[in-house]
N, C-alpha and C. Protein backbone atom coordinates (compact mmCIF):
# COMPACT_ATOMS: atom_id res chain seq x y z
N UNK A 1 -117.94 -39.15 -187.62
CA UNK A 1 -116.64 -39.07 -188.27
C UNK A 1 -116.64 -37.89 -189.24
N UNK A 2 -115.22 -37.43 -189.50
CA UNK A 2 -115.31 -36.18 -190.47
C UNK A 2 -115.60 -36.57 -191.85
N UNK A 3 -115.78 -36.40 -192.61
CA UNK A 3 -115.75 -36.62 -193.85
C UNK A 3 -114.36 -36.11 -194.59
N UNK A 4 -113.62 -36.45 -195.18
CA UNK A 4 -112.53 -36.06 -196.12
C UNK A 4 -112.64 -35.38 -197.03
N UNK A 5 -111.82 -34.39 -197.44
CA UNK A 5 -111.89 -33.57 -198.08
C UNK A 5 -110.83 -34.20 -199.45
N UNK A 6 -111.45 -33.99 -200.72
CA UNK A 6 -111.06 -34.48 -201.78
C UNK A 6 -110.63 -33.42 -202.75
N UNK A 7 -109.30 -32.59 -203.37
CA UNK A 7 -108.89 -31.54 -204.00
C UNK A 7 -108.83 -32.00 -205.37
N UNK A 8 -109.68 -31.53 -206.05
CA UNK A 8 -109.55 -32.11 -208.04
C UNK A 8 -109.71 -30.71 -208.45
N UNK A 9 -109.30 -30.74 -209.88
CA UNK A 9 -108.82 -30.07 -210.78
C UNK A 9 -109.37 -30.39 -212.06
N UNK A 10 -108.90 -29.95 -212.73
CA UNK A 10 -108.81 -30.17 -214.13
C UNK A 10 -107.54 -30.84 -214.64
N UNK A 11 -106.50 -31.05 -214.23
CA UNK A 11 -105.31 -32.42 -214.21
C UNK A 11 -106.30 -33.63 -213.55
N UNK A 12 -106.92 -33.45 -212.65
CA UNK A 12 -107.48 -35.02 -212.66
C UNK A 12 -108.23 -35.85 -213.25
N UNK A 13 -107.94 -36.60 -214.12
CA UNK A 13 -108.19 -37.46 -214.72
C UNK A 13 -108.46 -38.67 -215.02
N UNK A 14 -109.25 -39.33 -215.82
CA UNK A 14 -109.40 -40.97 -215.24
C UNK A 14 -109.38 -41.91 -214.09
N UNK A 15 -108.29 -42.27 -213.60
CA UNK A 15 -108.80 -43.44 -212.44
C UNK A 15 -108.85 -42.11 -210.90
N UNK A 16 -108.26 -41.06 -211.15
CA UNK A 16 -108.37 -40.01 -210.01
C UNK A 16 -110.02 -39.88 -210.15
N UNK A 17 -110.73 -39.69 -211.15
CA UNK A 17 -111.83 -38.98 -211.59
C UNK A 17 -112.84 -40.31 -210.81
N UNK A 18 -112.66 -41.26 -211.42
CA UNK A 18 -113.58 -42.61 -210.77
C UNK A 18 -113.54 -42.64 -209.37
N UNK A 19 -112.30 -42.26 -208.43
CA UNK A 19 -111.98 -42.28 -206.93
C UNK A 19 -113.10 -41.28 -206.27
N UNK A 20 -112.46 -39.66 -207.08
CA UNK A 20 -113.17 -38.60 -206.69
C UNK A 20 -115.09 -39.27 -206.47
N UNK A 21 -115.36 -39.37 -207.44
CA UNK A 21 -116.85 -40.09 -207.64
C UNK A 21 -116.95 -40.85 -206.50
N UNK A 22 -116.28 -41.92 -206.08
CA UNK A 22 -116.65 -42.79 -205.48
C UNK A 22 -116.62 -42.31 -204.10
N UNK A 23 -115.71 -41.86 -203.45
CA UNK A 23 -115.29 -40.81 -202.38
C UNK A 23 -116.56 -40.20 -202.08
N UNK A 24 -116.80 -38.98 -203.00
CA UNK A 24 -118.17 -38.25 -202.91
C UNK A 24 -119.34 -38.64 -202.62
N UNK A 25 -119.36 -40.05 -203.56
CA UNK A 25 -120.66 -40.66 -202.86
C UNK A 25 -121.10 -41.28 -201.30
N UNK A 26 -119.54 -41.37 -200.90
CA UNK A 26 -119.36 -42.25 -199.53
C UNK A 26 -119.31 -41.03 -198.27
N UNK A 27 -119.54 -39.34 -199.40
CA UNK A 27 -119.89 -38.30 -198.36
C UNK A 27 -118.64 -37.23 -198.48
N UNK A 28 -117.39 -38.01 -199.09
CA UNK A 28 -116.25 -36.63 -199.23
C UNK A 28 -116.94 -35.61 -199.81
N UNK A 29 -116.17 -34.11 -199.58
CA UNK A 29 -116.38 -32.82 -199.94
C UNK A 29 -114.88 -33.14 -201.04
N UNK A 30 -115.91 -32.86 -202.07
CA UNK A 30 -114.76 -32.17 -203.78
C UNK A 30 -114.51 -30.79 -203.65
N UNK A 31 -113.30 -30.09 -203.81
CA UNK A 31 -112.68 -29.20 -203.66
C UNK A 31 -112.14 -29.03 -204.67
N UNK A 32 -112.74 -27.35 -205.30
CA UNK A 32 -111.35 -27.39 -206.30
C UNK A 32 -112.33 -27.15 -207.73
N UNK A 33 -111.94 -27.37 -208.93
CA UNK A 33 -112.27 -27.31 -210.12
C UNK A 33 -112.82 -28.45 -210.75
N UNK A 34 -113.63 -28.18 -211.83
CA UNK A 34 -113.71 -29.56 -212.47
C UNK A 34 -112.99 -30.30 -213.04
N UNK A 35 -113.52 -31.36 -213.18
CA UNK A 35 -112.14 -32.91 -213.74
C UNK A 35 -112.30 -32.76 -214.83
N UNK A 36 -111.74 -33.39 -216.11
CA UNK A 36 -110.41 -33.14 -217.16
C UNK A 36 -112.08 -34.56 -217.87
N UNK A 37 -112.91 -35.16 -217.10
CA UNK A 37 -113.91 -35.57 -218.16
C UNK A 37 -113.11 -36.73 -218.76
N UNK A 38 -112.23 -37.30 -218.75
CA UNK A 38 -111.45 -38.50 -219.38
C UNK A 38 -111.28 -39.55 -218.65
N UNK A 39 -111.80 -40.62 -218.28
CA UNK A 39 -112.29 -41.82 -217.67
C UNK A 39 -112.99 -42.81 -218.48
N UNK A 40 -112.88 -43.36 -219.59
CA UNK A 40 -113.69 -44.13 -220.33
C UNK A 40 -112.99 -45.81 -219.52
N UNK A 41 -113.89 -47.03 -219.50
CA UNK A 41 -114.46 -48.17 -219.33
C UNK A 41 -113.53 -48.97 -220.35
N UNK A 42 -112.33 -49.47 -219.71
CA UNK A 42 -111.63 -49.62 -221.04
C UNK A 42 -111.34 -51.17 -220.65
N UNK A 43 -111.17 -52.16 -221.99
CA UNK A 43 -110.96 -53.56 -221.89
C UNK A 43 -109.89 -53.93 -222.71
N UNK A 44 -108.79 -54.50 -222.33
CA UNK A 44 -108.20 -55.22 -223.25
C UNK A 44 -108.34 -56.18 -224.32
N UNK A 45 -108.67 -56.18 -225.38
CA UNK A 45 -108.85 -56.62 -226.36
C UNK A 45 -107.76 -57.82 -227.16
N UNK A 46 -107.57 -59.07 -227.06
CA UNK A 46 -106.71 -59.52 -227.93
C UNK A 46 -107.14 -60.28 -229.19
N UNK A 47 -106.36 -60.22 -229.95
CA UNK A 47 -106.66 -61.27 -231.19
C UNK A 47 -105.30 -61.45 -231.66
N UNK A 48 -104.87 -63.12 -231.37
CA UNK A 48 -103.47 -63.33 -231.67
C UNK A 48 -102.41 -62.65 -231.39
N UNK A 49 -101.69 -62.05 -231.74
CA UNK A 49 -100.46 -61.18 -231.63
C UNK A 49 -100.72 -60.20 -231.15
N UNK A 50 -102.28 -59.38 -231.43
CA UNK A 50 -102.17 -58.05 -231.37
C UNK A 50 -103.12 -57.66 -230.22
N UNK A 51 -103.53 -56.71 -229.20
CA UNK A 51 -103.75 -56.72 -228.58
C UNK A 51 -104.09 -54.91 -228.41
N UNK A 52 -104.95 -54.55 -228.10
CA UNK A 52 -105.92 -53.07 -228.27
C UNK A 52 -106.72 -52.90 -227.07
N UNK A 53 -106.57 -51.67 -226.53
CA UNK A 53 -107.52 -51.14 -225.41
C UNK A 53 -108.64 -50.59 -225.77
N UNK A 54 -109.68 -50.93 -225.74
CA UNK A 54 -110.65 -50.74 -226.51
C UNK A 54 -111.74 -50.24 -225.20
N UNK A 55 -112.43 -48.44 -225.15
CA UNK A 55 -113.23 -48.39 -224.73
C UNK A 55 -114.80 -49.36 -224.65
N UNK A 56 -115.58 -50.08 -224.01
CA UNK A 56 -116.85 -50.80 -224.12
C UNK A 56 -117.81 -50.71 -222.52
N UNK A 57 -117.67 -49.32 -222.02
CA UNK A 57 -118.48 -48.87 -220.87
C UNK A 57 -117.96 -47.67 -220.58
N UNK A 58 -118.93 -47.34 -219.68
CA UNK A 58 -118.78 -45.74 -219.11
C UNK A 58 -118.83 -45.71 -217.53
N UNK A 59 -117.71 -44.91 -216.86
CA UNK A 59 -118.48 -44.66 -215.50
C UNK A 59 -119.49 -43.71 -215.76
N UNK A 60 -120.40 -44.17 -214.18
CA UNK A 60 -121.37 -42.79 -214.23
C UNK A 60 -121.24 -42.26 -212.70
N UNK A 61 -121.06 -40.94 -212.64
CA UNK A 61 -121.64 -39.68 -211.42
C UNK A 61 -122.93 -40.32 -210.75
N UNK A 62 -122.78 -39.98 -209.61
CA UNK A 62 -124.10 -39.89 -208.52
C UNK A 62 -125.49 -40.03 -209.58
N UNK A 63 -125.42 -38.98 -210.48
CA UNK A 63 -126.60 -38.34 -211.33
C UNK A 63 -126.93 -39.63 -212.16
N UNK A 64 -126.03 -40.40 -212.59
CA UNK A 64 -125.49 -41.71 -213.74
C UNK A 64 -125.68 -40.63 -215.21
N UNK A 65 -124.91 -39.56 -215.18
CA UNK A 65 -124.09 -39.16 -216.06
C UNK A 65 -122.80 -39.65 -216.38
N UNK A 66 -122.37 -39.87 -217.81
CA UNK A 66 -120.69 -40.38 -217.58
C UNK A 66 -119.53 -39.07 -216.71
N UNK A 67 -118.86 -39.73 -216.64
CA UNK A 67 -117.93 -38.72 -216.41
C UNK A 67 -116.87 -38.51 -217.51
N UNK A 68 -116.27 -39.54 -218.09
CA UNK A 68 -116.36 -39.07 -219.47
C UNK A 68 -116.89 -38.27 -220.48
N UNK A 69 -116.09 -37.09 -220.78
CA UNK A 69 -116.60 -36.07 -221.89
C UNK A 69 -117.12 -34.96 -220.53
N UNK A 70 -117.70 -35.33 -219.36
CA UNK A 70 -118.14 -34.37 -218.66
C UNK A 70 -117.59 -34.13 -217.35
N UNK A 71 -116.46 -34.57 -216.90
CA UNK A 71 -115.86 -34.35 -216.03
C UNK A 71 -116.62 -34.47 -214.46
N UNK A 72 -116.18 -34.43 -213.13
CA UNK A 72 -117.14 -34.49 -211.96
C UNK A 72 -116.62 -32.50 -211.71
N UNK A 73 -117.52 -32.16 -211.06
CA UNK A 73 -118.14 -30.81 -210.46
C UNK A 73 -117.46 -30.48 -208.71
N UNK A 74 -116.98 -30.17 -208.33
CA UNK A 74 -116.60 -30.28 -206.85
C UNK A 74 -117.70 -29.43 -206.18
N UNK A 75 -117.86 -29.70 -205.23
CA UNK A 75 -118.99 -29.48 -203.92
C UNK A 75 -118.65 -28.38 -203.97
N UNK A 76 -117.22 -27.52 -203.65
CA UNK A 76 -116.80 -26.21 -203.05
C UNK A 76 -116.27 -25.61 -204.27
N UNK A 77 -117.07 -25.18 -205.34
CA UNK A 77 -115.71 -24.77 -206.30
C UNK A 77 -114.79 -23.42 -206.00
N UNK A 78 -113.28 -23.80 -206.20
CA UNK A 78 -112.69 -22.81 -205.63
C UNK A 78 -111.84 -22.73 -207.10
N UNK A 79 -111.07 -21.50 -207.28
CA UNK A 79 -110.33 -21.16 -208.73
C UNK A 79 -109.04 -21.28 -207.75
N UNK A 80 -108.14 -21.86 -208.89
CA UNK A 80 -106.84 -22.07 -209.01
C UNK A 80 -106.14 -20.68 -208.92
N UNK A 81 -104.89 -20.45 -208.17
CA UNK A 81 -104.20 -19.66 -208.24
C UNK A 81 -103.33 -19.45 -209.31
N UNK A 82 -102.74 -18.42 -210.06
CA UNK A 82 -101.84 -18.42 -211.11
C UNK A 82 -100.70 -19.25 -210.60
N UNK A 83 -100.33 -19.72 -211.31
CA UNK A 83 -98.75 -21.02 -210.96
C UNK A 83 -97.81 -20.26 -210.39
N UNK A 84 -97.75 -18.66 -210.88
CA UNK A 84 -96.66 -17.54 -210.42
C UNK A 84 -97.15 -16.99 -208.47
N UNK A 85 -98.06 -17.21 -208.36
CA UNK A 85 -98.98 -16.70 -207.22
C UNK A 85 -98.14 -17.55 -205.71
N UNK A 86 -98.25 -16.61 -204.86
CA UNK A 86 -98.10 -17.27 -203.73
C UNK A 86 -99.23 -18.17 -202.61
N UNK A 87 -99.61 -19.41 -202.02
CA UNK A 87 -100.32 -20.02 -201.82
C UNK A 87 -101.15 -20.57 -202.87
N UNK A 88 -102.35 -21.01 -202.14
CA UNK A 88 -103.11 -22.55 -202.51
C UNK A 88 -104.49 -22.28 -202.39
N UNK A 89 -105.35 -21.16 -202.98
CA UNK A 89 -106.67 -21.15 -202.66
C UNK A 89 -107.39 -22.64 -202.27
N UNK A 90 -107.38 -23.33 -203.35
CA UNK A 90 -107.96 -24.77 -203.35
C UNK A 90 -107.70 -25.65 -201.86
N UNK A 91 -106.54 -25.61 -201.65
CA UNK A 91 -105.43 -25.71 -200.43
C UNK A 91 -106.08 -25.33 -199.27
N UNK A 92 -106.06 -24.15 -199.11
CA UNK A 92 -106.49 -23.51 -198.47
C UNK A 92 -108.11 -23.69 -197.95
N UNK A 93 -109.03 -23.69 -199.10
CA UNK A 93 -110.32 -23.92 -198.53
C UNK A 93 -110.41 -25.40 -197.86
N UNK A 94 -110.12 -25.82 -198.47
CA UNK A 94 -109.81 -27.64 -198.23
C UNK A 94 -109.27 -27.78 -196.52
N UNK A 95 -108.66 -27.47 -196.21
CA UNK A 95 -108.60 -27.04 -194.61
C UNK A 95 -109.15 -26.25 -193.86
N UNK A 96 -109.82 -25.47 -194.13
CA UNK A 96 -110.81 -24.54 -194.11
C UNK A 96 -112.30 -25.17 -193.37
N UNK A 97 -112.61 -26.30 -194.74
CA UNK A 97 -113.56 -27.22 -194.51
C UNK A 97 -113.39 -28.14 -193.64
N UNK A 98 -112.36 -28.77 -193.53
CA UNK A 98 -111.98 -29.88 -192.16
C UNK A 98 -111.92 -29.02 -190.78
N UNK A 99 -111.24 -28.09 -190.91
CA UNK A 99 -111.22 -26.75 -189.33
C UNK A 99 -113.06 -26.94 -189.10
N UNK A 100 -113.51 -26.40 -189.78
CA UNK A 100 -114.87 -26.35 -189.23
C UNK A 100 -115.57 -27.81 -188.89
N UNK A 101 -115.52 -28.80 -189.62
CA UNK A 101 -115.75 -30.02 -189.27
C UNK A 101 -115.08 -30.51 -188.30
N UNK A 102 -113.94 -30.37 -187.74
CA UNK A 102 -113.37 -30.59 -186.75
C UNK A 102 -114.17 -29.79 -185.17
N UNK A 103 -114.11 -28.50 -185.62
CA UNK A 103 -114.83 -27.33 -184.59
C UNK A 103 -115.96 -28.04 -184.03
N UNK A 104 -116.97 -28.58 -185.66
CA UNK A 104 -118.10 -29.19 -184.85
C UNK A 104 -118.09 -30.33 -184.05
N UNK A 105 -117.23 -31.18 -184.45
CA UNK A 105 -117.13 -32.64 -183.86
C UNK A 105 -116.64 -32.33 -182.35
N UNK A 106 -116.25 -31.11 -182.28
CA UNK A 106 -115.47 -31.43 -180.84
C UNK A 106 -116.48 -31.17 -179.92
């Protein structure tokens, strides 16, 4: 089977960031830039009336680094095009990588 190709950034963030991770480990190719590092382990907290999201765990990377504060790394790093720019480098490699995985499978 191909493996999927996964496009992150630096907008991806938290529960994108935990997917990306999990994805990767199950063999996706990360594409793209690093993540935005903001994913903290968060619990709802109540006491009477009031009620607080309170970080009390961390995900961790392949490595069992958090990803919190350190964002995940993509397999292929590719740079973002200026927003003014025409096309999708990131885009672009990202199909790039499936064309050839496809090429081989056939």
């Amino acid at each position: 089977a191909t493996p999927p190709v996964v496009l992150v950034g630096p907008d991806t963030a938290g529960v994108g960031e935990i997917l990306a991770v999990a994805l990767q480990r199950a063999g996706a190719i990360l594409v793209g830039q690093k993540t935005q590092g903001h994913a903290p382990y968060m619990s709802l907290v109540r006491d009477g009336d009031v009620a607080v999201w309170m970080p009390v765990g961390q995900w961790l990377k392949s490595d069992d680094e958090p990803i919190n504060g350190n964002g995940v790394e993509p397999d292929e790093p590719v740079e973002a095009a200026d927003p003014d720019a025409s096309g999708d480098p990131v885009l672009e490699r990202g199909l790039e990588i499936l064309a050839g995985k496809l090429e081989k499978a056939a």
